[in-house]
Protein backbone atom coordinates (compact mmCIF):
# COMPACT_ATOMS: atom_id res chain seq x y z
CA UNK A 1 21.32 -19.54 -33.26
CA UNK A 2 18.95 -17.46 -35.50
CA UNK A 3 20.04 -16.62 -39.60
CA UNK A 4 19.15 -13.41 -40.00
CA UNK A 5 17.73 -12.72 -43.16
CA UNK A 6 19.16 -9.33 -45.74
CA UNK A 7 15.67 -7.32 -46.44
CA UNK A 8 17.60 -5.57 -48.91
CA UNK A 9 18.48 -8.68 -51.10
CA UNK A 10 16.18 -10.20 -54.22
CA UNK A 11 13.94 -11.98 -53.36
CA UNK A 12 14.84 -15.24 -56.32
CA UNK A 13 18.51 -14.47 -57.21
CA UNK A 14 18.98 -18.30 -57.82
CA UNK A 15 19.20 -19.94 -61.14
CA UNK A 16 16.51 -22.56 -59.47
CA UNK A 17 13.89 -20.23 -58.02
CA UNK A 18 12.53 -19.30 -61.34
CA UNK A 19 9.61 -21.55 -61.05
CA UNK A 20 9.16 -19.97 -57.22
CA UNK A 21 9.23 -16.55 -58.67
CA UNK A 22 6.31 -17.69 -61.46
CA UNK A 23 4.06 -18.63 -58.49
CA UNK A 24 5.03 -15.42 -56.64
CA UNK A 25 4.20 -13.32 -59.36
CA UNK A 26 0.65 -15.09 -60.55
CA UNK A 27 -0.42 -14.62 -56.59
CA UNK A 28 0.06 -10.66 -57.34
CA UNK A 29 -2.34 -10.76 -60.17
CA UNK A 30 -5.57 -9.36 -59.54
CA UNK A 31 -8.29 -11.83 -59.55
CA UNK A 32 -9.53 -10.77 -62.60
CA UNK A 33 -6.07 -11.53 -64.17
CA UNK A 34 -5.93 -14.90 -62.73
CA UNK A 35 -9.53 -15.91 -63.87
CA UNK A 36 -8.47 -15.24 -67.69
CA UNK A 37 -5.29 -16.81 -67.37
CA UNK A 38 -7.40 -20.10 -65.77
CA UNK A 39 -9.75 -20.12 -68.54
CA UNK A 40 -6.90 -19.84 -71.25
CA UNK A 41 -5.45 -22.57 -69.66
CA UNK A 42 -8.76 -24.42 -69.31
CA UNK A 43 -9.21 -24.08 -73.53
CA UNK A 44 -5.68 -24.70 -74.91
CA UNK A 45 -5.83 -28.69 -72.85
CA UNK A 46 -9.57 -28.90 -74.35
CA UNK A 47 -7.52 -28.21 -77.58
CA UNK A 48 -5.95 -30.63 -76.93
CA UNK A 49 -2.90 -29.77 -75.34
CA UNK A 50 -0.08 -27.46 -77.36
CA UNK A 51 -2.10 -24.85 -79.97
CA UNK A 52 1.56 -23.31 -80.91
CA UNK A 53 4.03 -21.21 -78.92
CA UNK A 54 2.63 -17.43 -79.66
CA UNK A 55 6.09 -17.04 -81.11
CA UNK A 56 7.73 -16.05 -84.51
CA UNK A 57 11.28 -16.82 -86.33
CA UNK A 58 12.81 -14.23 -88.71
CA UNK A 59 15.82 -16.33 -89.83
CA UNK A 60 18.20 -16.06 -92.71
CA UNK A 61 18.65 -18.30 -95.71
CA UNK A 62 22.10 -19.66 -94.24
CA UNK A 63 23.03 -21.19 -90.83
CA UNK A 64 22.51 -19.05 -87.93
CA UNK A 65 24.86 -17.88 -85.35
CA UNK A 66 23.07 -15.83 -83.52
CA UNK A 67 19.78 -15.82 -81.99
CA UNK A 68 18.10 -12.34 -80.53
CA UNK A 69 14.65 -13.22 -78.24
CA UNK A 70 12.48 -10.52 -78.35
CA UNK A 71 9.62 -10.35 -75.77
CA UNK A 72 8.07 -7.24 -77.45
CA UNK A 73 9.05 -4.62 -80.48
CA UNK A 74 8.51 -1.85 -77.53
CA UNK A 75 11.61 0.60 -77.46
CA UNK A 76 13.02 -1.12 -73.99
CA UNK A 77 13.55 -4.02 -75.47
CA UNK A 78 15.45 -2.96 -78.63
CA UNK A 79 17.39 -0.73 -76.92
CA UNK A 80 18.91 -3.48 -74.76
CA UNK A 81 18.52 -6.72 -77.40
CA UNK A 82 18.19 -5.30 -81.11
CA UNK A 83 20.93 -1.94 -80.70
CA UNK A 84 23.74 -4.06 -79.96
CA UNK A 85 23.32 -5.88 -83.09
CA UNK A 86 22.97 -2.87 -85.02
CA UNK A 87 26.14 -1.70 -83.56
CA UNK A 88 27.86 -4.93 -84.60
CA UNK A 89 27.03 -3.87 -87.81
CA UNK A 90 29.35 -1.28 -87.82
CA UNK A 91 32.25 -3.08 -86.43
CA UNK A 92 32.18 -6.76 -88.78
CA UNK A 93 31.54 -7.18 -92.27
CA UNK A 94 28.17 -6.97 -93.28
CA UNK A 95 27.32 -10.49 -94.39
CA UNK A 96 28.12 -10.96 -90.82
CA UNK A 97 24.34 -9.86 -90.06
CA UNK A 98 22.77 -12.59 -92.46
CA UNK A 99 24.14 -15.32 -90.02
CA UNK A 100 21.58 -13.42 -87.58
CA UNK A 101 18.41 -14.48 -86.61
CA UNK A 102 14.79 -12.96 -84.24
CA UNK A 103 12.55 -14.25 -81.69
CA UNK A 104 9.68 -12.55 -81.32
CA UNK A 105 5.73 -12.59 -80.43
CA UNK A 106 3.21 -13.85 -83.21
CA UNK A 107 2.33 -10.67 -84.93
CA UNK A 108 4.96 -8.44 -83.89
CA UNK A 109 5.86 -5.33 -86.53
CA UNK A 110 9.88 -6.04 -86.99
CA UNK A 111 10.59 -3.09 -89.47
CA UNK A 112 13.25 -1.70 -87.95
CA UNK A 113 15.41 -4.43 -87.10
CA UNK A 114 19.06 -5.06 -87.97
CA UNK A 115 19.10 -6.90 -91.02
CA UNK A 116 15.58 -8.13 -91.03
CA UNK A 117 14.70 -7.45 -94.46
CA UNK A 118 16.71 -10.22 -95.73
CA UNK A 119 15.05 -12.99 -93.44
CA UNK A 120 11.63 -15.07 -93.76
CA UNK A 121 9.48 -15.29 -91.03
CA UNK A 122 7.54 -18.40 -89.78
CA UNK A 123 5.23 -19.56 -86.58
CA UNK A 124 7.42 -21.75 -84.06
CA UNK A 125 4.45 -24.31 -84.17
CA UNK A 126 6.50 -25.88 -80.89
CA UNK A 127 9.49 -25.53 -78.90
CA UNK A 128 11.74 -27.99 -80.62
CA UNK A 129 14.71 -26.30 -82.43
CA UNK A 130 14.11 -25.82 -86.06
CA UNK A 131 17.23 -27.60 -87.64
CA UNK A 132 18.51 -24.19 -89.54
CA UNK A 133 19.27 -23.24 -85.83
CA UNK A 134 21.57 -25.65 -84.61
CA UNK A 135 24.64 -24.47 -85.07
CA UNK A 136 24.07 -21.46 -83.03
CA UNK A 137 27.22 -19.73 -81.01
CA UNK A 138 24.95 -17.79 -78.83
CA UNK A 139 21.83 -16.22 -77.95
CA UNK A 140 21.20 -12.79 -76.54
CA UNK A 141 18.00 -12.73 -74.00
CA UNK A 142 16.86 -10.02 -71.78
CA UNK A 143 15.91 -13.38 -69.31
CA UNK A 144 14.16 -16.71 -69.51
CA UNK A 145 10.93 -15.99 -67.51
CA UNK A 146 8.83 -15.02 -70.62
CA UNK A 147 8.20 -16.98 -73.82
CA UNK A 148 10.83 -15.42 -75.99
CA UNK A 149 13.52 -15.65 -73.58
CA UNK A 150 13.00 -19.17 -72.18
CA UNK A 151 13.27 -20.69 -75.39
CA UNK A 152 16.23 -19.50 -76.70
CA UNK A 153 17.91 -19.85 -73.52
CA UNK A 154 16.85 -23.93 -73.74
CA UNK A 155 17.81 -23.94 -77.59
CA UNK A 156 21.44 -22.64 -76.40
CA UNK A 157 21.77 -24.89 -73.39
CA UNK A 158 20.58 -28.08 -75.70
CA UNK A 159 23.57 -27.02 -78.71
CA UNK A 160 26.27 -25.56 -76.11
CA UNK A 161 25.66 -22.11 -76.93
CA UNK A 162 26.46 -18.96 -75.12
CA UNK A 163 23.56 -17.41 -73.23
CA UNK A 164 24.23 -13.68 -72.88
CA UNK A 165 21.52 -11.95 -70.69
CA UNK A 166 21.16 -7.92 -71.29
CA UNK A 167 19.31 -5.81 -68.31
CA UNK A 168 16.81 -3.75 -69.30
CA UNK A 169 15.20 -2.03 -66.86
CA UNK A 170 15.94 -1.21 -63.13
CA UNK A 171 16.05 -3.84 -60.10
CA UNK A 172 13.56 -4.06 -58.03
CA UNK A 173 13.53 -6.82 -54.96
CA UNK A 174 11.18 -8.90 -57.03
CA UNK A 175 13.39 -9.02 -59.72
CA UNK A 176 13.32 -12.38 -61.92
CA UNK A 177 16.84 -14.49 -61.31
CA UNK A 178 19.66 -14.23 -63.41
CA UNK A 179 19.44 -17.90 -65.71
CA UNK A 180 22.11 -20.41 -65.03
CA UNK A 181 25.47 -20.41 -66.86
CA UNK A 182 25.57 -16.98 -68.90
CA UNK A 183 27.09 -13.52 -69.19
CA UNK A 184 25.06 -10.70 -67.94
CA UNK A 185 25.44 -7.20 -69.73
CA UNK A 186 24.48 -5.16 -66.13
CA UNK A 187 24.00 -1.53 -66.15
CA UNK A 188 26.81 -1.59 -63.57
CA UNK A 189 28.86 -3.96 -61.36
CA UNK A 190 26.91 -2.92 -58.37
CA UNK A 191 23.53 -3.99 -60.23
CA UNK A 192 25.49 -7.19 -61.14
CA UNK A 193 26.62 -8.78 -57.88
CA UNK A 194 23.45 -7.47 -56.44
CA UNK A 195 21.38 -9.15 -58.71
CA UNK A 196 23.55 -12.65 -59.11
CA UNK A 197 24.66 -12.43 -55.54
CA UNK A 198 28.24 -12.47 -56.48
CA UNK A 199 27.08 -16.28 -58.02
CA UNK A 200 30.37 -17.96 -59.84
CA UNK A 201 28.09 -19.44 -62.52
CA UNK A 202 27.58 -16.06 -64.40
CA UNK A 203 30.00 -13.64 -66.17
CA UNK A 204 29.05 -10.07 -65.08
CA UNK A 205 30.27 -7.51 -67.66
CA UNK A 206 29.58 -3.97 -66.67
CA UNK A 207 27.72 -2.60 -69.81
CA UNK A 208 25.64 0.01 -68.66
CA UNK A 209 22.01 1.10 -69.63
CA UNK A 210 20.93 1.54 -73.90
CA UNK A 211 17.74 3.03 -71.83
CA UNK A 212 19.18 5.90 -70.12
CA UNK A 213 22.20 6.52 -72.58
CA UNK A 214 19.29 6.83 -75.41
CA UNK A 215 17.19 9.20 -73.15
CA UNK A 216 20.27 11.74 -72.64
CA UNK A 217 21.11 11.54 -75.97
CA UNK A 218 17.60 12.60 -77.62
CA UNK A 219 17.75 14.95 -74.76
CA UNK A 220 21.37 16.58 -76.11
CA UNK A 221 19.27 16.14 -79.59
CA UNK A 222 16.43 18.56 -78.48
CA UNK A 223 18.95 21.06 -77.55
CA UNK A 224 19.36 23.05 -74.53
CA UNK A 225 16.40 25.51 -74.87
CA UNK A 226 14.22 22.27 -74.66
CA UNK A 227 15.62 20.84 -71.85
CA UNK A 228 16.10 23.97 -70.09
CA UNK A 229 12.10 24.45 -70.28
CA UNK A 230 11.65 20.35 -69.36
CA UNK A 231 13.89 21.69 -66.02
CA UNK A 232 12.24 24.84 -65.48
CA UNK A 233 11.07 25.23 -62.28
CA UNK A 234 7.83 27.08 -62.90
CA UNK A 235 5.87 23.97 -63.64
CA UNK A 236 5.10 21.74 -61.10
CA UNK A 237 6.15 18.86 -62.58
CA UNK A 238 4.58 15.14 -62.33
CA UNK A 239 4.71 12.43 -60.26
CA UNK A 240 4.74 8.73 -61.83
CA UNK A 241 1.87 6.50 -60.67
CA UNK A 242 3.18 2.68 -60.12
CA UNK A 243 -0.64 1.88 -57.97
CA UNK A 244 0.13 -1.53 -60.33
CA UNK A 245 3.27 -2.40 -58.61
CA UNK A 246 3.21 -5.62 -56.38
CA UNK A 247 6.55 -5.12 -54.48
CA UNK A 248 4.79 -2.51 -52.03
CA UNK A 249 1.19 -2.02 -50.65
CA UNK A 250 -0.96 0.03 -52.86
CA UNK A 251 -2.05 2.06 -49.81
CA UNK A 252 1.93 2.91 -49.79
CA UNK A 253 2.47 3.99 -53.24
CA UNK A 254 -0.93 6.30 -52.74
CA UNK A 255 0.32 7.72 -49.63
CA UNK A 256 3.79 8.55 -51.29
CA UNK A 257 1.86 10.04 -54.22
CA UNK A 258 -0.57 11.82 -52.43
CA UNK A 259 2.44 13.44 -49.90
CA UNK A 260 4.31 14.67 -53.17
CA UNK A 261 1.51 16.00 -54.84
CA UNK A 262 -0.43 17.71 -51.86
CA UNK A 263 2.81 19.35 -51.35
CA UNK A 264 4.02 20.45 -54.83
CA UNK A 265 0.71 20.46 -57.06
CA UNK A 266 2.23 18.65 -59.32
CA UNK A 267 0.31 16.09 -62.04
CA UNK A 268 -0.45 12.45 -60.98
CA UNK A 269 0.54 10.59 -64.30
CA UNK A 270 -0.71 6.94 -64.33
CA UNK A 271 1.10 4.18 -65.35
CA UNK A 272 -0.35 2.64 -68.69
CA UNK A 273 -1.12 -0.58 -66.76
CA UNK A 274 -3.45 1.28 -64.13
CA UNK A 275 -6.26 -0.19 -65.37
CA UNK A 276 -7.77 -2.14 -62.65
CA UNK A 277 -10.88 -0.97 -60.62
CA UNK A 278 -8.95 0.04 -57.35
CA UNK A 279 -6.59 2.08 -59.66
CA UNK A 280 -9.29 3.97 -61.46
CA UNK A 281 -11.24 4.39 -58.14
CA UNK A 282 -8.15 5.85 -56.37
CA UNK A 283 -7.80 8.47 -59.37
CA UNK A 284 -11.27 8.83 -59.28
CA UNK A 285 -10.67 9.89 -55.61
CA UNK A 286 -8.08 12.07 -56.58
CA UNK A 287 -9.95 14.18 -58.87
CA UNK A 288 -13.00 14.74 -56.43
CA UNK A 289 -9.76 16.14 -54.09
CA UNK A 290 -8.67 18.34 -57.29
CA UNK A 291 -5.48 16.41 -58.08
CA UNK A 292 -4.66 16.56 -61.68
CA UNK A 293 -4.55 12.84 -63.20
CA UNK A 294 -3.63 12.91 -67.06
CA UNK A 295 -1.35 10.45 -68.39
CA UNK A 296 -1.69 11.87 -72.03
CA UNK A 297 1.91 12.46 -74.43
CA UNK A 298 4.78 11.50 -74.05
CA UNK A 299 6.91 12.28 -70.49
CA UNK A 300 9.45 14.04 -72.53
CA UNK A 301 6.50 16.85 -73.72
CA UNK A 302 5.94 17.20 -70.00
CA UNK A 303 7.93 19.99 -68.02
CA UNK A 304 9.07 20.49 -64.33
CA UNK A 305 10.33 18.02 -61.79
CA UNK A 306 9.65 14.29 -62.36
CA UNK A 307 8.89 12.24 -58.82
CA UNK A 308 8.08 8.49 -58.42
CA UNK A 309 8.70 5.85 -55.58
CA UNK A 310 10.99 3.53 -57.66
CA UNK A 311 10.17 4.40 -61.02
CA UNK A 312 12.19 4.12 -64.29
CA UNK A 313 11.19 7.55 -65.26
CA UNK A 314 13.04 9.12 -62.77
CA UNK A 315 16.31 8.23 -63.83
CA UNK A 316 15.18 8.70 -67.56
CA UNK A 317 14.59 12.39 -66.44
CA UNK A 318 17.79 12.61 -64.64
CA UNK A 319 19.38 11.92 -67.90
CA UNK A 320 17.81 14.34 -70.04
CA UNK A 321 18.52 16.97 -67.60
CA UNK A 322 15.15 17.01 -65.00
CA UNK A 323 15.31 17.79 -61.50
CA UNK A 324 14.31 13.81 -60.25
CA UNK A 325 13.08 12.49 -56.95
CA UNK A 326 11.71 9.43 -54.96
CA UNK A 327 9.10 9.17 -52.36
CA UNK A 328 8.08 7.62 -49.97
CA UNK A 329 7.12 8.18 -46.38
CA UNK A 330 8.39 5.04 -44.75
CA UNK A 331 10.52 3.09 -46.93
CA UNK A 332 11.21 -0.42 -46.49
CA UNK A 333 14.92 -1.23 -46.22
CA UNK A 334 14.87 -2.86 -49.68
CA UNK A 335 13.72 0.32 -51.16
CA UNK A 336 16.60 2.78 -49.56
CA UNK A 337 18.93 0.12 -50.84
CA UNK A 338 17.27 0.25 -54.33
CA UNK A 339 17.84 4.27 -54.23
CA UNK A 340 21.41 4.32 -52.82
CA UNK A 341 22.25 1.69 -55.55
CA UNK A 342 20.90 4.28 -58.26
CA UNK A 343 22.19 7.20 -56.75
CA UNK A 344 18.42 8.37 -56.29
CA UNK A 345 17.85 11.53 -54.72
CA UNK A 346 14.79 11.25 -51.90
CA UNK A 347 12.45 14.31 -51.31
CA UNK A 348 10.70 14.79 -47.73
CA UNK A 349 8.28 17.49 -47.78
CA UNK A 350 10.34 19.76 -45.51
CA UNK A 351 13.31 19.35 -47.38
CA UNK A 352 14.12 19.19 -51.15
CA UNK A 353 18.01 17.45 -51.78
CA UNK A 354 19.75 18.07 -54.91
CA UNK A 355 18.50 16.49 -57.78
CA UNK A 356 18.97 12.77 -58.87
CA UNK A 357 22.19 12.90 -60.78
CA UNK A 358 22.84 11.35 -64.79
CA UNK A 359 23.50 8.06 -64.48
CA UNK A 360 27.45 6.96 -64.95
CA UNK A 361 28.06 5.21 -68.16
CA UNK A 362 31.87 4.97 -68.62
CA UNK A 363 32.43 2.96 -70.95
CA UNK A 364 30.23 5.22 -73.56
CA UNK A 365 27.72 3.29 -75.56
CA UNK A 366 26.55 -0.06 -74.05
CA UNK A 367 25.00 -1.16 -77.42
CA UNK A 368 29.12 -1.09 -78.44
CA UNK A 369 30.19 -2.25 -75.45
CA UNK A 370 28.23 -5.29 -75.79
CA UNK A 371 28.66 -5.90 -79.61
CA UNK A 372 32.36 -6.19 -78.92
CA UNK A 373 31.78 -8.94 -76.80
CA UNK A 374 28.97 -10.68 -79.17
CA UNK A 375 31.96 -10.24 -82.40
CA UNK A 376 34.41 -12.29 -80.17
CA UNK A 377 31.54 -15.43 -79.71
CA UNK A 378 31.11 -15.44 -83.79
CA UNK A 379 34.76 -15.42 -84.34
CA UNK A 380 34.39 -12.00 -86.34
């Protein structure tokens, strides 16, 4: 008797395929990628084995209770890890803040940050935890598969500490697993079990997305003569490149672009990592067919429909009021799941469907739907 395997499932959804999903993603590199990473490895053992973690500590003069791991300053990431603690701050005493400290990459600009002017900040020389963090209640992670993440996640394991995990972006079938043992702040239930497989080792809480709930609100900012231009239908629009994305065939993503664009005259904007030769030769191509490739400003100062294959940016536009669609001219069953789960409205060149509707956020804010739950850990 055959098992018949779910194509519309993650591909590492358990705790223990984290290491699997590493080699998965290194064999997607380009091999330009892979020689640098080689030769990095190659010099830090002629070093002489550990030359420091990378990472930073802004900690407070006191004992800490909580521990935020930042993988970047970039506006994804303190949407999902850095807002809730600001919204904390308006629910607890203030002091509460100074038992708070930040993870982050060597280097990193933290202005910004809840409380951060009252901490010092140090090089983690190695991954031991620093003493003035071992009484920690809980950490707040967007994951353990990057430097940040991973060692917090350890440093709450090793001290008994909750591990709360926030989602930050959409789920694609390559999607990093959820770690063992934590709570995971999902952008909705369906995201949740999808993601953990309905596991019984992590606490889904239904949070929804800082992301998108940010985007519609700077959109209600701009006002509705703004967005009503953004929507307009005279302009084209764009469609967002993703030729950088390993979870489909380039050829794929090109075709879908090409379809969209041939059809509508809209812009081809590339995505900031299409930097690779086949990228730039494909918009190379592009232009000689007199497709428009700029990926200059902001989306938000661009105007018309927004279009993508699985993109983020659809759903950002769908919030700030955009007519939003996905492409594709064959999708694989993963991918139709990965649109019906975000409610994503598919063009077909003979047909154009209603737009992409605003993502559903009922419980309001998740940056206070999620500090509530980090005030209960601290006992606040």
């Amino acid at each position: 008797m055959s098992t018949r395997i779910d194509r519309t499932a993650p591909l590492f959804w358990r705790a223990e395929q984290l290491d699997e999903w590493a080699c998965w993603q290194r064999r997607q590199w380009p091999a330009s990628r892979r020689a640098v990473d080689r030769a990095r490895q190659t010099a830090r053992r002629l070093r002489g084995g550990d030359a420091g973690t990378g990472l930073e500590i802004a900690s407070p003069r006191g004992p800490v209770h909580t521990l935020v791991a930042l993988e970047s300053l970039g506006p994804t990431q303190v949407a999902a890890l850095a807002d809730p603690l600001r919204a904390l701050a308006e629910q607890v005493e203030h002091e509460v803040l100074e038992g708070v400290a930040w993870m982050f990459p060597a280097g990193s600009e933290i202005v910004g940050l809840p409380g951060a002017a009252l901490h010092r900040i140090e090089p983690l020389t190695d991954t031991a935890c620093p003493e003035h963090l071992r009484e920690l209640t809980q950490v707040v992670v967007a994951g353990e598969y990057l430097p940040s993440g991973r060692t917090a996640a350890r440093w709450a394991r090793e001290q008994h500490a909750r591990v709360n995990v926030v989602q930050h972006g959409l789920l694609a079938v390559s999607t990093p697993p959820v770690p063992a043992d934590c709570r995971l702040f999902a952008f909705s239930e369906r995201d949740g079990a999808w993601w953990t497989q309905s596991r019984t080792d992590v606490e889904v809480v239904d949070a929804g997305s800082a992301l998108l709930w940010n985007a519609g609100q700077q959109a209600e900012a701009r006002g509705p003569a703004q967005a009503g231009a953004a929507v307009g239908k005279r302009s084209p629009g764009v469609f967002l490149g993703q030729l950088h994305g390993a979870e489909l065939p380039r050829r794929d993503v090109a075709a879908a672009a090409a379809q969209y664009i041939h059809a509508t005259g809209a812009t081809y904007r590339p995505h900031p990592a299409e930097q690779d030769r086949l990228s730039r030769a494909q918009h190379e191509k592009w232009r000689a067919q007199g497709i428009t490739v700029d990926g200059s400003g902001p989306l938000t100062a661009t105007s018309g429909p927004v279009a993508a294959v699985f993109s983020t940016g659809v759903l950002e536009a769908a919030q700030s009021g955009r007519a939003a669609y996905v492409v594709h001219p064959e999708p694989p069953a993963w991918l139709e799941e990965f649109w019906d789960r975000y409610s994503m409205s598919r063009w077909r060149p003979w047909k154009t469907p209603e737009p992409t509707p605003a993502f559903a956020m009922p419980h309001g804010d998740p940056a206070h739907v999620i500090a509530r739950h980090l005030k209960k850990e601290i006992g606040a």
